[in-house]
Protein backbone atom coordinates (compact mmCIF):
# COMPACT_ATOMS: atom_id res chain seq x y z
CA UNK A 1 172.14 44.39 68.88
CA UNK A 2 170.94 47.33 66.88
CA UNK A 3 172.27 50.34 68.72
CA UNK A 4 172.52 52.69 65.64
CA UNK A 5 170.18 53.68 62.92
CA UNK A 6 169.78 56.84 60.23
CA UNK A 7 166.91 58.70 59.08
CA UNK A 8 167.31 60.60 56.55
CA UNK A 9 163.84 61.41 55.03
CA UNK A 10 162.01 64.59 55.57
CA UNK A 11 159.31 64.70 57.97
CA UNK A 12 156.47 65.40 55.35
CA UNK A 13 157.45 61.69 53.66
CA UNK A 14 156.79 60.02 57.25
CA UNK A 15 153.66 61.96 57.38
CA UNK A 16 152.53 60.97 54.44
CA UNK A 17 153.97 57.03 54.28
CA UNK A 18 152.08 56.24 58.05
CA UNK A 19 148.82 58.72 57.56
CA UNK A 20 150.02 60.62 60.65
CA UNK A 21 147.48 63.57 61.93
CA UNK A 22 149.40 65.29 63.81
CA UNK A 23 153.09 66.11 64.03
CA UNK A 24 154.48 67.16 66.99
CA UNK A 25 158.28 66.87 66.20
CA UNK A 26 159.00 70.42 65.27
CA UNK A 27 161.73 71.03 62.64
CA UNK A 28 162.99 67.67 62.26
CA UNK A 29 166.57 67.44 60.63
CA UNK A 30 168.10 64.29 58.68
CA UNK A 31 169.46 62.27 61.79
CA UNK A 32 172.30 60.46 59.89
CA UNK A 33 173.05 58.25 63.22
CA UNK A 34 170.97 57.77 66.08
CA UNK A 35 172.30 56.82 69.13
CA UNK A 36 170.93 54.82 72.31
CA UNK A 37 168.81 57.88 74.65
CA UNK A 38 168.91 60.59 71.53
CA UNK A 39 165.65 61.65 71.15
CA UNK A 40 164.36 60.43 67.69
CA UNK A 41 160.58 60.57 66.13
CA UNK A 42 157.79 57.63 66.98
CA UNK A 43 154.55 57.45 65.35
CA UNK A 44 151.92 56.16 68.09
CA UNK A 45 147.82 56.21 68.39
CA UNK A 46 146.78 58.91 70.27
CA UNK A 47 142.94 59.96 70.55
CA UNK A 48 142.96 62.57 67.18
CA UNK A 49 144.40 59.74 65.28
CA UNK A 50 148.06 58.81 64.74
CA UNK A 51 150.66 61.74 65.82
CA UNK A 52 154.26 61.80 65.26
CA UNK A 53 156.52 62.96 68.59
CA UNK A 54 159.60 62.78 69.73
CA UNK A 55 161.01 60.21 72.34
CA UNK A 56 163.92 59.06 73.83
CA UNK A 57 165.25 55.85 72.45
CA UNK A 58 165.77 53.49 75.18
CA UNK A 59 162.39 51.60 77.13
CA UNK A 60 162.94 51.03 81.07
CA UNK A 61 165.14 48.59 82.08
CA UNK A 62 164.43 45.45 84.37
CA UNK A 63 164.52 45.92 88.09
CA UNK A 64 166.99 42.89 87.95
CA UNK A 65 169.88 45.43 85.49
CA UNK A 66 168.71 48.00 87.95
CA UNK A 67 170.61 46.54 91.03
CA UNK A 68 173.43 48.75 92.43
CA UNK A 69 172.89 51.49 90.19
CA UNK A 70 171.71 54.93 90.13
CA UNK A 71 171.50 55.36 86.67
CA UNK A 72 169.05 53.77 84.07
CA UNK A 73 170.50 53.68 80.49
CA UNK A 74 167.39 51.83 78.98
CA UNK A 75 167.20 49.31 76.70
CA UNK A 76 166.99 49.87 73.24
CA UNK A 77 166.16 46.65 71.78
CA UNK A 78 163.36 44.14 73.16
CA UNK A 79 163.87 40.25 72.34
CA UNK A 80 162.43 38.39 75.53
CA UNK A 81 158.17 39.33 74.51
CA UNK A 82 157.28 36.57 77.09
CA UNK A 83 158.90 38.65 80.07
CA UNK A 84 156.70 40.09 82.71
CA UNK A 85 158.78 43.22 82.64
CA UNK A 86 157.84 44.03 78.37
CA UNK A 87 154.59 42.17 78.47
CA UNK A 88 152.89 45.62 79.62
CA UNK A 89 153.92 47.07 76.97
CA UNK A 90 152.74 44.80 74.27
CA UNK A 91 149.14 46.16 73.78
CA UNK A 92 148.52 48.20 71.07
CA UNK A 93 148.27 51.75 73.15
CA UNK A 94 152.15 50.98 73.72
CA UNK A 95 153.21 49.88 70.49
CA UNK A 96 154.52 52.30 67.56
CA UNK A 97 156.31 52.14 63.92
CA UNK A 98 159.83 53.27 64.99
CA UNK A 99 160.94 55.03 61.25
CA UNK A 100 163.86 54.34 59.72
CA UNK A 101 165.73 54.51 56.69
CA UNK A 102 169.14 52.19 57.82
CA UNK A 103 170.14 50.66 60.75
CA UNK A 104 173.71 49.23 61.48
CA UNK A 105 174.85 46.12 63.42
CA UNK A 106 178.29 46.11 64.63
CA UNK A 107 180.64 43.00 62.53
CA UNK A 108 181.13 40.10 64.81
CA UNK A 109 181.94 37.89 61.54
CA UNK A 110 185.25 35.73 61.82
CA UNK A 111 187.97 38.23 62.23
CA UNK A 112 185.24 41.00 62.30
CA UNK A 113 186.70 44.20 63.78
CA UNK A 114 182.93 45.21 65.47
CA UNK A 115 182.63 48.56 63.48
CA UNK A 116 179.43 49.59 61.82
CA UNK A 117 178.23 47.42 58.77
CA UNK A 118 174.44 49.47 57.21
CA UNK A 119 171.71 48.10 56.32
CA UNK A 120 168.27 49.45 53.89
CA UNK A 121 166.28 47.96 51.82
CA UNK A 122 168.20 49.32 48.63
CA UNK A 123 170.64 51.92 48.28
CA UNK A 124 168.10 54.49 47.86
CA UNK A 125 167.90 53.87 51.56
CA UNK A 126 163.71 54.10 51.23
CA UNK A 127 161.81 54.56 54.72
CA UNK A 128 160.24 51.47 56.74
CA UNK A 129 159.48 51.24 60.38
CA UNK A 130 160.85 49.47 62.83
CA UNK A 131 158.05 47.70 65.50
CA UNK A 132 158.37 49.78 68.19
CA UNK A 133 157.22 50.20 72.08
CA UNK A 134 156.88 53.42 74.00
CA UNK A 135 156.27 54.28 77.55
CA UNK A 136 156.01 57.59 79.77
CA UNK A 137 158.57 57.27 82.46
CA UNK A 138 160.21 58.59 85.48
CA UNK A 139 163.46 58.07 85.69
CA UNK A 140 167.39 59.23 85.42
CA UNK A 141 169.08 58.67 82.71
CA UNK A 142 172.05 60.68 83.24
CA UNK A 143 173.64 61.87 86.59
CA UNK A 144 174.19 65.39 85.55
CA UNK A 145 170.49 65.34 84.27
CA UNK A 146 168.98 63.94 87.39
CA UNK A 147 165.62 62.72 87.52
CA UNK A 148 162.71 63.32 84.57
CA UNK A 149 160.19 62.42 83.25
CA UNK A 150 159.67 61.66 79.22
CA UNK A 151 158.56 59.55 76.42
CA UNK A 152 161.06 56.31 75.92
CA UNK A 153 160.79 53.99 73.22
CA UNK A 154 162.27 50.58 72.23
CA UNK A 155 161.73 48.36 69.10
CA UNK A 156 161.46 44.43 69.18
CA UNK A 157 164.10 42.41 67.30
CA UNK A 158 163.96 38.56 65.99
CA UNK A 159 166.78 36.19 64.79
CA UNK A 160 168.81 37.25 61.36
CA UNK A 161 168.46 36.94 58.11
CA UNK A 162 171.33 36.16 55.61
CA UNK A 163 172.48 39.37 54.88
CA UNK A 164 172.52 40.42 58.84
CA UNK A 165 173.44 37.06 60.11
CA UNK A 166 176.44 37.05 57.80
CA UNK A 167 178.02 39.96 60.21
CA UNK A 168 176.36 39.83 62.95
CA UNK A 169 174.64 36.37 63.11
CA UNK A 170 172.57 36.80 66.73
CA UNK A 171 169.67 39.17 65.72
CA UNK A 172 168.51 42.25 63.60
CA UNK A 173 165.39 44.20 64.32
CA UNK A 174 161.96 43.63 63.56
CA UNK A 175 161.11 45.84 60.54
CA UNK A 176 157.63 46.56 59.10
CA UNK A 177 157.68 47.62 55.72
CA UNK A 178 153.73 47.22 54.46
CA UNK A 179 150.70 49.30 55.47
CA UNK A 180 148.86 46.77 56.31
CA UNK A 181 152.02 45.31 58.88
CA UNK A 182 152.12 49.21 59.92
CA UNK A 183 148.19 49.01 60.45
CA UNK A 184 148.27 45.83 62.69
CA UNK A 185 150.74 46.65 64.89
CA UNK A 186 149.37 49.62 65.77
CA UNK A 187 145.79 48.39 66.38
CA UNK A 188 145.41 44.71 66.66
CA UNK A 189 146.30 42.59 69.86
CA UNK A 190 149.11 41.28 70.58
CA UNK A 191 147.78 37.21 69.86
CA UNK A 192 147.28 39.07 65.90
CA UNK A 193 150.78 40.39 65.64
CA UNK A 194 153.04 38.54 67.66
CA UNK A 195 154.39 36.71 64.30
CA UNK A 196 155.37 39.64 63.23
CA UNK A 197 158.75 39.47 65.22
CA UNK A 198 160.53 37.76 62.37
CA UNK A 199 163.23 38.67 60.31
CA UNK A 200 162.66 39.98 56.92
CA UNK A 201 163.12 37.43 54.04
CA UNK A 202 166.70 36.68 53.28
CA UNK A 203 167.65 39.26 50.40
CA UNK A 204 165.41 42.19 51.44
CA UNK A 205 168.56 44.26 52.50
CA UNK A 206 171.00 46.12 50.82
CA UNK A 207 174.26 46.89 52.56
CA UNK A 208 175.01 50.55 51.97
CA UNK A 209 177.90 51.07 53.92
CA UNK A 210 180.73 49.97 56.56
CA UNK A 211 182.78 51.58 59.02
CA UNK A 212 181.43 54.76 59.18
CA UNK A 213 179.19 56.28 62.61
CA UNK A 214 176.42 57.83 60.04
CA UNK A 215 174.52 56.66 57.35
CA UNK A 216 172.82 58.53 53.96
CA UNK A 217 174.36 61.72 53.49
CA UNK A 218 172.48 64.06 57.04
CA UNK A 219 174.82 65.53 59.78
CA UNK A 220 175.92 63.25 62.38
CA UNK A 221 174.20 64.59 65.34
């Protein structure tokens, strides 16, 4: 599972690329690797049109994970579309574009020693979007933290495609990379979209680096 990715374009080029309106995000800095709960950008419908704002990567977890434990850690990536537990989530006032200029998979190849292999869709590492989810949610994430309430967000992923599935052969993550994929999955239902949780075509990924925590040059936060 995908439990690190890099962005490393400014926030004017995500702006621009998804037609956001409004940009709450601040002063965002290259995020060269992106960890499960780090707060990262989302692009989501709001009523002015689309905003960009900051959320904490990781969507609720199941009551059933929940069991015994004081502590919710989220879940960063969604397979399962037909559970109960991610079906509310699956309209398009929950959905956003997740970007994203590489994403890692850890190398469970034959005699694969699990550290990071990258992923883009060149080496100029260009932004897409991932097909995300996003909910408002009470919770604790941390101990020390105790209990809040923020934005989380998730993003779907589908089986691999050759380049993924060569190191890490279960799945990869669902990635958008038209504006007219971008413009469904924010808007349509979910009957209009649901094919797009597939893998990209075999060949549409680059690998631009192994081994390393970070990804295209930004400071690892």
């Amino acid at each position: 599972m995908c439990n690190l990715y890099s962005l490393v374009k400014g926030q004017a080029a995500i702006r621009e690329l998804a037609e956001v309106m409004a940009d709450h995000t601040g002063n965002l800095p290259e995020m060269a690797g992106i960890y499960p709960d780090y707060p990262a950008p989302i692009v989501r419908n709001q009523e002015g049109g689309r905003e960009m704002a900051m959320a904490r990567w990781g969507m609720p977890s199941p009551a059933f994970a929940l069991e015994g434990k004081s502590v919710d850690k989220g879940v960063t990536n969604i397979r399962n579309t037909k559970s109960p537990h991610w079906r509310r989530w699956l309209g398009p006032q929950s959905r956003c574009l997740v970007p994203f200029t590489s994403f890692s998979e850890p190398d469970q190849s034959p005699g694969g020693d699990r550290k990071p292999v990258w992923f883009a869709l060149n080496e100029d590492r260009p932004l897409a979007f991932f097909a995300g989810i996003w909910t408002h949610w009470t919770c604790v994430r941390k101990k020390a933290e105790g209990e809040i309430s923020c934005d989380l967000f998730g993003f779907l992923t589908t089986e691999a495609n050759a380049e993924v599935g060569r190191y890490h052969p279960k799945a990869m993550p669902v990635i958008l990379t038209e504006k007219d994929e971008w413009d469904s999955w924010l808007n349509a239902p979910w009957d209009e979209v649901a094919a797009l949780q597939r893998p990209l075509p075999d060949h549409a990924l680059t690998i631009t680096g192994k081994g390393d925590k970070s990804d295209g040059g930004g400071e690892l936060l």
